[in-house]
PDB file of N, CA and C in Angstrom:
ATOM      1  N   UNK A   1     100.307  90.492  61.996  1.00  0.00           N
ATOM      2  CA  UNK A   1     100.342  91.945  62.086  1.00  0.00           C
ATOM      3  C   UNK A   1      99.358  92.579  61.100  1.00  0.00           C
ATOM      4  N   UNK A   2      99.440  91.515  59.479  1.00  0.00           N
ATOM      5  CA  UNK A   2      98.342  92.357  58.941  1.00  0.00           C
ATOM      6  C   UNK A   2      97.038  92.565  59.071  1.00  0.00           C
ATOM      7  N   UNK A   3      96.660  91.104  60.026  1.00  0.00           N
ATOM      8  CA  UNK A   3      95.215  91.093  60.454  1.00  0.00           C
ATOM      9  C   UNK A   3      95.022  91.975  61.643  1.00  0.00           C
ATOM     10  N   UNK A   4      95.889  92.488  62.758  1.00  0.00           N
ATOM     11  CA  UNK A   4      96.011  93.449  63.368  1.00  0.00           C
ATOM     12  C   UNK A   4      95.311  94.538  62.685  1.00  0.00           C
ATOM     13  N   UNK A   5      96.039  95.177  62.051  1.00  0.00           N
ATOM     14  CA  UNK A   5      96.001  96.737  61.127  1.00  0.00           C
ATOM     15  C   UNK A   5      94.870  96.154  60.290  1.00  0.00           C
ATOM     16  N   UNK A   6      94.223  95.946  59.650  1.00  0.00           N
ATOM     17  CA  UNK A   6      92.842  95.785  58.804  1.00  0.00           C
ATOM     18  C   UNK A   6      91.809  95.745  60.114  1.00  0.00           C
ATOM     19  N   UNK A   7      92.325  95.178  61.438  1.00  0.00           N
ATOM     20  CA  UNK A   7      91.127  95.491  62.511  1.00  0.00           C
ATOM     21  C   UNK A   7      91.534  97.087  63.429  1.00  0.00           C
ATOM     22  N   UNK A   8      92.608  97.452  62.907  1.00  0.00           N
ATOM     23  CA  UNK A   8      92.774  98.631  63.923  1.00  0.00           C
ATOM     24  C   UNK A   8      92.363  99.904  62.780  1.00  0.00           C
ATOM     25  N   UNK A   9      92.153  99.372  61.526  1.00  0.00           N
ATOM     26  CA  UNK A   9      91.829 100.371  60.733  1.00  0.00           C
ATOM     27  C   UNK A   9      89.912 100.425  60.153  1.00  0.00           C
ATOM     28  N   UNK A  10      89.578  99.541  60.437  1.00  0.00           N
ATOM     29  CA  UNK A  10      87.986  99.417  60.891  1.00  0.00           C
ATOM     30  C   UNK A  10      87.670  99.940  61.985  1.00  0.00           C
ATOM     31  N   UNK A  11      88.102  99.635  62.901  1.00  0.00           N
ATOM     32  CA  UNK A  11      87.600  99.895  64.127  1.00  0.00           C
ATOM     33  C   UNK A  11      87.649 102.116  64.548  1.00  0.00           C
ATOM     34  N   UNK A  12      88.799 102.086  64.235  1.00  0.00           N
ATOM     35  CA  UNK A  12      89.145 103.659  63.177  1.00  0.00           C
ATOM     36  C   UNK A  12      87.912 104.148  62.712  1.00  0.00           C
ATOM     37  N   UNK A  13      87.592 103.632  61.341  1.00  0.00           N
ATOM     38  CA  UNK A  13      86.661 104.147  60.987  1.00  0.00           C
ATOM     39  C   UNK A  13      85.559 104.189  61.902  1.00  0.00           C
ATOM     40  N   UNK A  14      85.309 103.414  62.226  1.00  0.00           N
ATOM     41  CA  UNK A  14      83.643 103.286  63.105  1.00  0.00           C
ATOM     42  C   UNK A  14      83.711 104.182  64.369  1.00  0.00           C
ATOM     43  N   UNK A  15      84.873 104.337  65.208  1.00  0.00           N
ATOM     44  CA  UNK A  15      85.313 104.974  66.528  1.00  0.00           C
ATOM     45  C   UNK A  15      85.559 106.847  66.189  1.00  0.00           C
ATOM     46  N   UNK A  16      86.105 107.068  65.174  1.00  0.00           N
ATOM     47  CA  UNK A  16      86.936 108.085  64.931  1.00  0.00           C
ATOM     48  C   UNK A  16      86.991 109.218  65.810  1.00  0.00           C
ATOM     49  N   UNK A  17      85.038 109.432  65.335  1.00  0.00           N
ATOM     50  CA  UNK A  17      84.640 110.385  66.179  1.00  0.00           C
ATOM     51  C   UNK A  17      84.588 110.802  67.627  1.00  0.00           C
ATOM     52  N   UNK A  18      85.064 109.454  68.298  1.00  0.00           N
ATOM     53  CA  UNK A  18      85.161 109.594  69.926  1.00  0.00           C
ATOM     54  C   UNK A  18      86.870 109.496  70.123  1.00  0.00           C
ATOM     55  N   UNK A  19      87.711 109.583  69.312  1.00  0.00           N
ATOM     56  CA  UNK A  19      88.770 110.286  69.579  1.00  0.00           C
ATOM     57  C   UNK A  19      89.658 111.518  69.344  1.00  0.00           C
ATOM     58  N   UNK A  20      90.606 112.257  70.636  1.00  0.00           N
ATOM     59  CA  UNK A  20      90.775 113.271  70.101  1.00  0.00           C
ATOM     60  C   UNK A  20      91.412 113.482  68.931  1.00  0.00           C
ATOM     61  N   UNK A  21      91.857 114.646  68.623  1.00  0.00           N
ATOM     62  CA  UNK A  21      92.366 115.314  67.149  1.00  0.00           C
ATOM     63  C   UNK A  21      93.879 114.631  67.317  1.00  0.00           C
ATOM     64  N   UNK A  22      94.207 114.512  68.384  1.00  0.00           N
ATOM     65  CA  UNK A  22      95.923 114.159  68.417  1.00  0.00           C
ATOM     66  C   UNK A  22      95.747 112.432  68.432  1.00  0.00           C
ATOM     67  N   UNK A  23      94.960 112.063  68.855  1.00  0.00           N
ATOM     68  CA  UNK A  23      94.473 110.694  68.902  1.00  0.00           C
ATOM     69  C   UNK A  23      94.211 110.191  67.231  1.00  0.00           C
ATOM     70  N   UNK A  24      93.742 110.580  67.039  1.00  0.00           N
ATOM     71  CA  UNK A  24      93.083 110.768  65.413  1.00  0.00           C
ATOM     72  C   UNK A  24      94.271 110.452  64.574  1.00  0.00           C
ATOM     73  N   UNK A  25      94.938 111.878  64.571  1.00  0.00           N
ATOM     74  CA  UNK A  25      96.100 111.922  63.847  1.00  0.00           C
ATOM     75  C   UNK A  25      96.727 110.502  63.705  1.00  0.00           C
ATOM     76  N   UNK A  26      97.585 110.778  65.078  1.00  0.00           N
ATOM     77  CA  UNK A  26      98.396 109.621  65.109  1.00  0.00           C
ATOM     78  C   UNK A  26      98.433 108.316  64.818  1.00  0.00           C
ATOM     79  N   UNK A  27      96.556 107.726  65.170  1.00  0.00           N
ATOM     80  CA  UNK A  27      96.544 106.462  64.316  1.00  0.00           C
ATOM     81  C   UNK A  27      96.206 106.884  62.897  1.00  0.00           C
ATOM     82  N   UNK A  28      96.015 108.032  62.097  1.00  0.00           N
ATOM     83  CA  UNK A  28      96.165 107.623  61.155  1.00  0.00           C
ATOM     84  C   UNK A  28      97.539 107.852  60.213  1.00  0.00           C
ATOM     85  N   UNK A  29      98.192 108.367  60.910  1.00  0.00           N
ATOM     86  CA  UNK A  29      99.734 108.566  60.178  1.00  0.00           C
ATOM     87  C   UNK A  29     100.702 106.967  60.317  1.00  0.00           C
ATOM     88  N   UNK A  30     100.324 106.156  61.733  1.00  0.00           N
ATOM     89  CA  UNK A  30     100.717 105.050  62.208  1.00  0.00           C
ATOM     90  C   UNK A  30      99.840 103.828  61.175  1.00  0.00           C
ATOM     91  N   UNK A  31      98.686 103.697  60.979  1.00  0.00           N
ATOM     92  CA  UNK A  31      98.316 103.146  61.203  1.00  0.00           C
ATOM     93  C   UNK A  31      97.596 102.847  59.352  1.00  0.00           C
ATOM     94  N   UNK A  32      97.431 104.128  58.618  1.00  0.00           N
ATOM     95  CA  UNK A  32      97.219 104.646  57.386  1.00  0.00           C
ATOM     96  C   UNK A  32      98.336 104.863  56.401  1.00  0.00           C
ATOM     97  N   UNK A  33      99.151 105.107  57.035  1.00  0.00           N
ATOM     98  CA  UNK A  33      99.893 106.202  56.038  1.00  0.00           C
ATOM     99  C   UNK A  33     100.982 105.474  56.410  1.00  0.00           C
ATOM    100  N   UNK A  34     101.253 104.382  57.449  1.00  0.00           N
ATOM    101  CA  UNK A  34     102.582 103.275  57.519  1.00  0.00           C
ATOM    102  C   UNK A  34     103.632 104.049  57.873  1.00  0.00           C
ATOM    103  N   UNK A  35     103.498 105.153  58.610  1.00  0.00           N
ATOM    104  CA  UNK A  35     104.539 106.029  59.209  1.00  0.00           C
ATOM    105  C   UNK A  35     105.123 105.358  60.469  1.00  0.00           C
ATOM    106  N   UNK A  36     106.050 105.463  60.872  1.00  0.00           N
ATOM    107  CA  UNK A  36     107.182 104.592  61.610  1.00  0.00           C
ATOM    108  C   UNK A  36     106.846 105.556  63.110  1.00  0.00           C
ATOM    109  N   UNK A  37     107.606 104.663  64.571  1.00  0.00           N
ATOM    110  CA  UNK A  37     106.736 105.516  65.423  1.00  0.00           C
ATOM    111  C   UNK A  37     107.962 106.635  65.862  1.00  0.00           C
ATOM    112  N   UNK A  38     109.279 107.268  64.402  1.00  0.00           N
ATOM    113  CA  UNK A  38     110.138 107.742  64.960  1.00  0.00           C
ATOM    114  C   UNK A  38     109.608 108.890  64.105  1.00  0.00           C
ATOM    115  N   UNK A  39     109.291 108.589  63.042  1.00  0.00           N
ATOM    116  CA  UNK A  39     108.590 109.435  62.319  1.00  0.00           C
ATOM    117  C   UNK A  39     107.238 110.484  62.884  1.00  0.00           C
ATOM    118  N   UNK A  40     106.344 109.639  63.428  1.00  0.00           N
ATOM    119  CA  UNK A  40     105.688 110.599  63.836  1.00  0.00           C
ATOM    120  C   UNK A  40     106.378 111.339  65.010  1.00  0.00           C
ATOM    121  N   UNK A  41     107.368 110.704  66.051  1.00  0.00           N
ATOM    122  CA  UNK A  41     107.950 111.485  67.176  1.00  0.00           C
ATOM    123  C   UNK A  41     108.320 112.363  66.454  1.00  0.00           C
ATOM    124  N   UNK A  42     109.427 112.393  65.516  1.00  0.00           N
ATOM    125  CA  UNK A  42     109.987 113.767  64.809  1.00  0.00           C
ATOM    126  C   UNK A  42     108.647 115.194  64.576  1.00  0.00           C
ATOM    127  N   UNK A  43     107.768 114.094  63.470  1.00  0.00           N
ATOM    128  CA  UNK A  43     106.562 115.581  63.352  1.00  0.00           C
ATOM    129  C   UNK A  43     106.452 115.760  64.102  1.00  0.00           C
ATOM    130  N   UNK A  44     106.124 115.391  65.374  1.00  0.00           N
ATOM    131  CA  UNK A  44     104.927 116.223  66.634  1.00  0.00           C
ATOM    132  C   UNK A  44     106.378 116.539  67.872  1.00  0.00           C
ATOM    133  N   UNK A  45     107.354 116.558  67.559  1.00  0.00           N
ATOM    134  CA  UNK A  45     108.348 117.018  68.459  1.00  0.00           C
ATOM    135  C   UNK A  45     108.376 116.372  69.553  1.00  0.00           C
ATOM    136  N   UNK A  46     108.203 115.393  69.901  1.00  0.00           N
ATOM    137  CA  UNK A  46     107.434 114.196  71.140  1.00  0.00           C
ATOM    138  C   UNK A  46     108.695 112.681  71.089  1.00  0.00           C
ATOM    139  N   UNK A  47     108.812 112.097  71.918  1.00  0.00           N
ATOM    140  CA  UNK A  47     110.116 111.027  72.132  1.00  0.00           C
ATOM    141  C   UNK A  47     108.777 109.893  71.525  1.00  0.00           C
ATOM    142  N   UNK A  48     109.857 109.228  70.767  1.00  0.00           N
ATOM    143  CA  UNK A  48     109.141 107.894  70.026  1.00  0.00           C
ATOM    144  C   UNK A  48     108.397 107.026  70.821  1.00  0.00           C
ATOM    145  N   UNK A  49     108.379 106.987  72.604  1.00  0.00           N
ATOM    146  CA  UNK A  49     108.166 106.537  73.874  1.00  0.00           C
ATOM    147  C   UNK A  49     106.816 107.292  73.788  1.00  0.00           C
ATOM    148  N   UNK A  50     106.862 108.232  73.899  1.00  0.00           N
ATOM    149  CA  UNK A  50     104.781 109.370  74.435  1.00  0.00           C
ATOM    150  C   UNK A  50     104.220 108.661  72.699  1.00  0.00           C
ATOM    151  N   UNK A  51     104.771 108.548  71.467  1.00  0.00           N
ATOM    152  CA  UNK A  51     103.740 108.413  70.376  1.00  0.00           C
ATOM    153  C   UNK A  51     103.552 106.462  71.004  1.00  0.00           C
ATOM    154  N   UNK A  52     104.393 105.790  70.943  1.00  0.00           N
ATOM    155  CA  UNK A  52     104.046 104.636  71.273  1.00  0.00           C
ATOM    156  C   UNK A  52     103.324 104.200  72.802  1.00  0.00           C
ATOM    157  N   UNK A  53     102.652 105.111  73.500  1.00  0.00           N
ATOM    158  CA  UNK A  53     102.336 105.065  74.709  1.00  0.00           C
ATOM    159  C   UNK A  53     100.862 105.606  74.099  1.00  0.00           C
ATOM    160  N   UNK A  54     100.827 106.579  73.376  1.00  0.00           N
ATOM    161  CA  UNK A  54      99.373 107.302  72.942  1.00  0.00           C
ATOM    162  C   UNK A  54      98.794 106.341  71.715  1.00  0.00           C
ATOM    163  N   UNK A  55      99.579 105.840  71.046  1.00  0.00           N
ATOM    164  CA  UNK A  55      99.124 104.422  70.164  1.00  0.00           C
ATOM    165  C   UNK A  55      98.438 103.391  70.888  1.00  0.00           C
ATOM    166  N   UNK A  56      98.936 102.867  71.969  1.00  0.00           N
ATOM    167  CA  UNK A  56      98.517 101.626  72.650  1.00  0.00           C
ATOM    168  C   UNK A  56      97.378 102.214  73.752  1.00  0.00           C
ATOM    169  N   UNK A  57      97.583 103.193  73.879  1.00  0.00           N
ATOM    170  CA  UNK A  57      96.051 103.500  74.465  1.00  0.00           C
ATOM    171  C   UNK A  57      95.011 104.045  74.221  1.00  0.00           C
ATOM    172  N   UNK A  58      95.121 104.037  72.323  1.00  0.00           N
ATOM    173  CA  UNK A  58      94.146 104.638  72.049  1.00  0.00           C
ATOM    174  C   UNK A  58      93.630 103.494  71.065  1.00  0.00           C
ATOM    175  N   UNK A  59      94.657 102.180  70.820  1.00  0.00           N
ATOM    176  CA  UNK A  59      94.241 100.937  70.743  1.00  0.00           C
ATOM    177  C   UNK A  59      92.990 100.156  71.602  1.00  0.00           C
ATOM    178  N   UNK A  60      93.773 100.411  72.754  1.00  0.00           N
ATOM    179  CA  UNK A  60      92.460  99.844  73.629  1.00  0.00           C
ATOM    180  C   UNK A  60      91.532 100.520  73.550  1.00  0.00           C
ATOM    181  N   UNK A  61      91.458 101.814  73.641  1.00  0.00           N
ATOM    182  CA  UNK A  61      89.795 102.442  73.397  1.00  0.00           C
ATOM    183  C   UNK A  61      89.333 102.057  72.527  1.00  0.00           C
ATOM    184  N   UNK A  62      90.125 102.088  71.490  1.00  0.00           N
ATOM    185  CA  UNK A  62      89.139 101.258  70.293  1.00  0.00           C
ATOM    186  C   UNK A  62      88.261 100.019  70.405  1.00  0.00           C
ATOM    187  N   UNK A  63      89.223  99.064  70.855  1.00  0.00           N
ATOM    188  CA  UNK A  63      88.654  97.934  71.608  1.00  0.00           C
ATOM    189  C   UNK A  63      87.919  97.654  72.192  1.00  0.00           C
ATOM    190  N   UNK A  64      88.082  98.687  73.512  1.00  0.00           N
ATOM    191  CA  UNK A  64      86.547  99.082  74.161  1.00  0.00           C
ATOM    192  C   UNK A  64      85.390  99.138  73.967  1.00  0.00           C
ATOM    193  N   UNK A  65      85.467 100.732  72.878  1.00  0.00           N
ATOM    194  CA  UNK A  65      84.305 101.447  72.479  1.00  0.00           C
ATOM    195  C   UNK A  65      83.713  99.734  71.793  1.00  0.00           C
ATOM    196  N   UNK A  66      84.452  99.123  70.973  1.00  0.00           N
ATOM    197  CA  UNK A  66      83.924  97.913  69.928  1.00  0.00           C
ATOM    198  C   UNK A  66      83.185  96.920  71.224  1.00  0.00           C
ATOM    199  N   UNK A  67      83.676  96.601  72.183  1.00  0.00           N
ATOM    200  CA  UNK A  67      83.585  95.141  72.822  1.00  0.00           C
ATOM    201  C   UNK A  67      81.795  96.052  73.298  1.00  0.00           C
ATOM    202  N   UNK A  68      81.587  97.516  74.146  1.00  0.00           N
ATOM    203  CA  UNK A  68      80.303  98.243  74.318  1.00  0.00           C
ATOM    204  C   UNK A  68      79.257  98.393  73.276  1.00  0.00           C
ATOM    205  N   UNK A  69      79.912  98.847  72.223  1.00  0.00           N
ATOM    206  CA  UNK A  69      78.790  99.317  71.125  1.00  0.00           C
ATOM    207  C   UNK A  69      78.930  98.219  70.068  1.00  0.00           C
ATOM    208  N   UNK A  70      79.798  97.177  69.857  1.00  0.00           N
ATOM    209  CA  UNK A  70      79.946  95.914  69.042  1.00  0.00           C
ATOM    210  C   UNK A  70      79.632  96.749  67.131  1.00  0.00           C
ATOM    211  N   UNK A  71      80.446  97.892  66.717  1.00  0.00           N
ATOM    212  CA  UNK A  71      79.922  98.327  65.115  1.00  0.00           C
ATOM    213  C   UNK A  71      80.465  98.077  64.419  1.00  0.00           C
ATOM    214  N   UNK A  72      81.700  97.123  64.631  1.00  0.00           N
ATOM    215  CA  UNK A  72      82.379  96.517  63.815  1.00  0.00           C
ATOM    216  C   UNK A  72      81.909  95.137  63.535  1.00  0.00           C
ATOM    217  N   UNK A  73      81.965  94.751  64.482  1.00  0.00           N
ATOM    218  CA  UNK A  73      81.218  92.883  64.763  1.00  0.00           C
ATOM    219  C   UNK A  73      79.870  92.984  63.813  1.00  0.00           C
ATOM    220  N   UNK A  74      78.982  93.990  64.101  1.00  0.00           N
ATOM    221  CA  UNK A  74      77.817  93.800  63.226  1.00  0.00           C
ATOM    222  C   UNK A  74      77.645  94.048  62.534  1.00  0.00           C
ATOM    223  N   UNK A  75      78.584  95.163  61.608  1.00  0.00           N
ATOM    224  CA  UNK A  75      79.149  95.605  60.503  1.00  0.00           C
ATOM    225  C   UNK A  75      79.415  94.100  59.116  1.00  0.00           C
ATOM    226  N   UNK A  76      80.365  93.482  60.128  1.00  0.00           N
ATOM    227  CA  UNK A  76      80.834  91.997  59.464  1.00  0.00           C
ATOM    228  C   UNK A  76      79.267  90.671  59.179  1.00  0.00           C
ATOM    229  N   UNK A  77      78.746  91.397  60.743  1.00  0.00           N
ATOM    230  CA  UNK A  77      77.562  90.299  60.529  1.00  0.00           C
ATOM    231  C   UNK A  77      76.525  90.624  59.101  1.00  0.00           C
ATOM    232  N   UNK A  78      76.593  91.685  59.379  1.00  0.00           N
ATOM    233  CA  UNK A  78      75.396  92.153  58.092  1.00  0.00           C
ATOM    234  C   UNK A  78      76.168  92.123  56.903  1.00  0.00           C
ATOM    235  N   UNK A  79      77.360  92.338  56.483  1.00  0.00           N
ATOM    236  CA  UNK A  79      77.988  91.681  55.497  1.00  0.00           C
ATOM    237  C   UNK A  79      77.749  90.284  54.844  1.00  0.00           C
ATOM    238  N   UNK A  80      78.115  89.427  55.972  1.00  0.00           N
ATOM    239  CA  UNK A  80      78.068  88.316  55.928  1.00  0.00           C
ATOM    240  C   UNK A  80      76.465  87.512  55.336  1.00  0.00           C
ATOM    241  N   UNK A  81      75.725  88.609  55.632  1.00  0.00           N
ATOM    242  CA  UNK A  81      74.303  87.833  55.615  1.00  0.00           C
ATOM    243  C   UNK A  81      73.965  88.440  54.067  1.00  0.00           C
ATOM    244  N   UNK A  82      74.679  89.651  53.847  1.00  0.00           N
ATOM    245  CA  UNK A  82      74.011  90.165  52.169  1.00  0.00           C
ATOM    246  C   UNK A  82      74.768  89.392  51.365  1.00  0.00           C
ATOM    247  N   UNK A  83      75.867  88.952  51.397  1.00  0.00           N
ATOM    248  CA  UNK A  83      76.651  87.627  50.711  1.00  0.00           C
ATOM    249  C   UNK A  83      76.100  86.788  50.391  1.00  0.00           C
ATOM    250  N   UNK A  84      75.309  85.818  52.119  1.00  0.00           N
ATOM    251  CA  UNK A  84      74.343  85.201  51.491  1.00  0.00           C
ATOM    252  C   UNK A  84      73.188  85.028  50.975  1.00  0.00           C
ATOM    253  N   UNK A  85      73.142  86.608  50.876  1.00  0.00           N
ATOM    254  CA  UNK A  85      71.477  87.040  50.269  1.00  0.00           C
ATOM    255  C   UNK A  85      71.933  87.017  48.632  1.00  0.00           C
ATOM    256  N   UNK A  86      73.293  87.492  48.100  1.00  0.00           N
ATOM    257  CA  UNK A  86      73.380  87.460  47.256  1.00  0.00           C
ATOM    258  C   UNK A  86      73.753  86.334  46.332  1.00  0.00           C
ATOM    259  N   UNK A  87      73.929  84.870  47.236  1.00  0.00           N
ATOM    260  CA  UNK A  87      74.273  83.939  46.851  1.00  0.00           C
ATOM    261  C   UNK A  87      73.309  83.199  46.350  1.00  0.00           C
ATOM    262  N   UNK A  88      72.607  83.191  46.844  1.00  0.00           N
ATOM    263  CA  UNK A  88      71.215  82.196  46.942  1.00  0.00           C
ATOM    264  C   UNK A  88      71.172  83.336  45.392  1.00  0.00           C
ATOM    265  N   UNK A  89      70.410  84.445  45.036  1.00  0.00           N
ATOM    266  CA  UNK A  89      69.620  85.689  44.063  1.00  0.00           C
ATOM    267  C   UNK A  89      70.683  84.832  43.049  1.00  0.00           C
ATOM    268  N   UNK A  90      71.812  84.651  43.121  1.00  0.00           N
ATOM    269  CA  UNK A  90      72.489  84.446  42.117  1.00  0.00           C
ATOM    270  C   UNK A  90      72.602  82.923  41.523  1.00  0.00           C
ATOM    271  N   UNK A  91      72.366  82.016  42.823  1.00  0.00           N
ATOM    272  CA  UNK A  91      72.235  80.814  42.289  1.00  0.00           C
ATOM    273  C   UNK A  91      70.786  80.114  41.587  1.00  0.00           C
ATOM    274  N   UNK A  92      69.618  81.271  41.561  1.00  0.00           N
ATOM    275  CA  UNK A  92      68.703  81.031  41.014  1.00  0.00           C
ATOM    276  C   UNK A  92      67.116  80.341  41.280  1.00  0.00           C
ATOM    277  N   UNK A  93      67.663  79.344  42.647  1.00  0.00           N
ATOM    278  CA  UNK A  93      66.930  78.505  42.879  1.00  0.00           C
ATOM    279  C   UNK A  93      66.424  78.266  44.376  1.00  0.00           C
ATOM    280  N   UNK A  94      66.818  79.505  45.057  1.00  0.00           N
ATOM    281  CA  UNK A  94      66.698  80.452  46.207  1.00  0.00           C
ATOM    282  C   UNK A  94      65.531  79.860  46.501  1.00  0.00           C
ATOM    283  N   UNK A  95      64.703  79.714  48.199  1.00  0.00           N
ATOM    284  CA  UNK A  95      63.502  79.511  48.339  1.00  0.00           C
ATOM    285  C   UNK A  95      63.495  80.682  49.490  1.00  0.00           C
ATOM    286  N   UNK A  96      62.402  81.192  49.122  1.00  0.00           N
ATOM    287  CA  UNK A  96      61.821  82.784  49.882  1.00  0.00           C
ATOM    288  C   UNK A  96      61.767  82.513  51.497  1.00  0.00           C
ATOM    289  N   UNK A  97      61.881  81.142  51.716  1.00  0.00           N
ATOM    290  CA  UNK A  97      62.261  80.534  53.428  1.00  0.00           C
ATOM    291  C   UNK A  97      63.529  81.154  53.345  1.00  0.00           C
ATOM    292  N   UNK A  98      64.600  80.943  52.812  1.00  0.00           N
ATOM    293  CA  UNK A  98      65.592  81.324  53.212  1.00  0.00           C
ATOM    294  C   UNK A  98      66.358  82.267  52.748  1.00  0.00           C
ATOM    295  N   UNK A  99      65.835  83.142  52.323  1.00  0.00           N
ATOM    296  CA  UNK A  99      65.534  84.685  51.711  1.00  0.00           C
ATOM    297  C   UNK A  99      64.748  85.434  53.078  1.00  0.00           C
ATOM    298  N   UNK A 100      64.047  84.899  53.525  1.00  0.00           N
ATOM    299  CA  UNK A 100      62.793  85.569  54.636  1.00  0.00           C
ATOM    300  C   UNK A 100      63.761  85.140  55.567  1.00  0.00           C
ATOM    301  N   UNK A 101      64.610  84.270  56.454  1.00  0.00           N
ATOM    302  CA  UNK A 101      65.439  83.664  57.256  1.00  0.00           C
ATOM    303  C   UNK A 101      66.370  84.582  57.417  1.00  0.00           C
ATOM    304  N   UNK A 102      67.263  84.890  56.320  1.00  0.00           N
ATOM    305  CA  UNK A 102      68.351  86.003  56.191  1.00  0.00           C
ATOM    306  C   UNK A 102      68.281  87.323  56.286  1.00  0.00           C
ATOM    307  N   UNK A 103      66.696  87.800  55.968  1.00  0.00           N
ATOM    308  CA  UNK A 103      66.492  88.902  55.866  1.00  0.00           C
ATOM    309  C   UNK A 103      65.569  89.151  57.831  1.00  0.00           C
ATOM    310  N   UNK A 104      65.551  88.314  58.219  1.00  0.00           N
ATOM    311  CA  UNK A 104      65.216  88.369  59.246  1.00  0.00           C
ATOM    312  C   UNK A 104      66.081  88.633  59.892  1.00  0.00           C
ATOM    313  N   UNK A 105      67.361  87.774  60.182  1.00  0.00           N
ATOM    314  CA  UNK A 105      68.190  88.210  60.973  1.00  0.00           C
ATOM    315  C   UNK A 105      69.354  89.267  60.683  1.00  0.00           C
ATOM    316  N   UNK A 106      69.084  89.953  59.395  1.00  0.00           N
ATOM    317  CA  UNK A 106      69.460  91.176  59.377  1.00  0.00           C
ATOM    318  C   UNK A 106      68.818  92.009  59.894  1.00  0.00           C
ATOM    319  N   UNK A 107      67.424  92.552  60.039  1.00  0.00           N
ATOM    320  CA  UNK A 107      66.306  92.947  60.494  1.00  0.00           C
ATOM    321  C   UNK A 107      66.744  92.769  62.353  1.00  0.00           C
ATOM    322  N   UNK A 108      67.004  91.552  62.500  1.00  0.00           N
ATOM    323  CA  UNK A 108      67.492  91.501  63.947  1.00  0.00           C
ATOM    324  C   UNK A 108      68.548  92.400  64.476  1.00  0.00           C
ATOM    325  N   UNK A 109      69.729  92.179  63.218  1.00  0.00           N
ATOM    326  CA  UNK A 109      70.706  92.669  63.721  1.00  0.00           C
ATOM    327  C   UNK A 109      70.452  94.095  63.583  1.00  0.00           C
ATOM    328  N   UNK A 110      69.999  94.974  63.097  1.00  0.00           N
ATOM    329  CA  UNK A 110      69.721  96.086  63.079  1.00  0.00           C
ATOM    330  C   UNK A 110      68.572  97.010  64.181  1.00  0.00           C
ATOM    331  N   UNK A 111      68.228  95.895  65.029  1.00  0.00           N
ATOM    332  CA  UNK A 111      67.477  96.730  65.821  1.00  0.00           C
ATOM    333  C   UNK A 111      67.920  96.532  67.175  1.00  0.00           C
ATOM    334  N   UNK A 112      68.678  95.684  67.267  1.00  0.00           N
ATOM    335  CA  UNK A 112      70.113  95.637  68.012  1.00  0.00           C
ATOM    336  C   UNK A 112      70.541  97.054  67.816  1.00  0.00           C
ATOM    337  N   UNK A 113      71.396  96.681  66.747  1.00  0.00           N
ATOM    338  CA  UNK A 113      72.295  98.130  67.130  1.00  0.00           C
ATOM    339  C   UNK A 113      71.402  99.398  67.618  1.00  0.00           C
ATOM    340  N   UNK A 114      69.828  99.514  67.531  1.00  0.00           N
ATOM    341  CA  UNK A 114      69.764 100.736  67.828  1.00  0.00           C
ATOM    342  C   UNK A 114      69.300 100.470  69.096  1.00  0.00           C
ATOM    343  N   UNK A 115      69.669  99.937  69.965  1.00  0.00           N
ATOM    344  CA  UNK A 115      69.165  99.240  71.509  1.00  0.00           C
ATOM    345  C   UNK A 115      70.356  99.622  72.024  1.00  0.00           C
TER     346      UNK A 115
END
């Protein structure tokens, strides 16, 4: 469940903007703020049934929008690659092949995303 919520709360960030204001909310009172789904029924005057129905389908959009525009996935990838940019800088003995290698396929991954 916790690896759930650390991906439904990335994906959040990166999506936000393509959901509505009631959409919004709700995952972040659910999903942020660890509010229960009786809790938010109470705030928004709504049966615990419509908030857990507007949760799970605004889950999958998330999903969606991610599996189309992939800004989470490459988010992690380019992570992953300054790690090992910073591994090598730190272990000292780095060769500019694989400094130029890493920095390449960051370079890749970035012109991706704007494709």
């Amino acid at each position: 469940m916790l690896e759930k919520t650390v991906r439904m709360n990335a994906l959040f960030d990166f999506y936000q903007p393509l959901l509505t204001s009631k959409q919004q909310k709700y995952m972040e009172l659910y999903f942020l703020d660890d509010y229960s789904l009786g809790e938010i029924a109470e705030e928004f005057d709504v049966s615990r049934q419509a908030v857990y129905d507007n949760i799970k389908r605004t889950e999958a959009m998330l999903e969606e929008y991610e599996q189309k525009l992939s800004l989470y996935s490459k988010y992690k990838e380019r992570t992953s690659k300054y790690k090992q940019l910073k591994a090598l800088l730190v272990a000292g003995g780095c060769l500019s092949e694989e400094i130029g290698t890493i920095i390449a396929s960051l370079e890749k991954i970035e012109e991706e995303g704007m494709n």
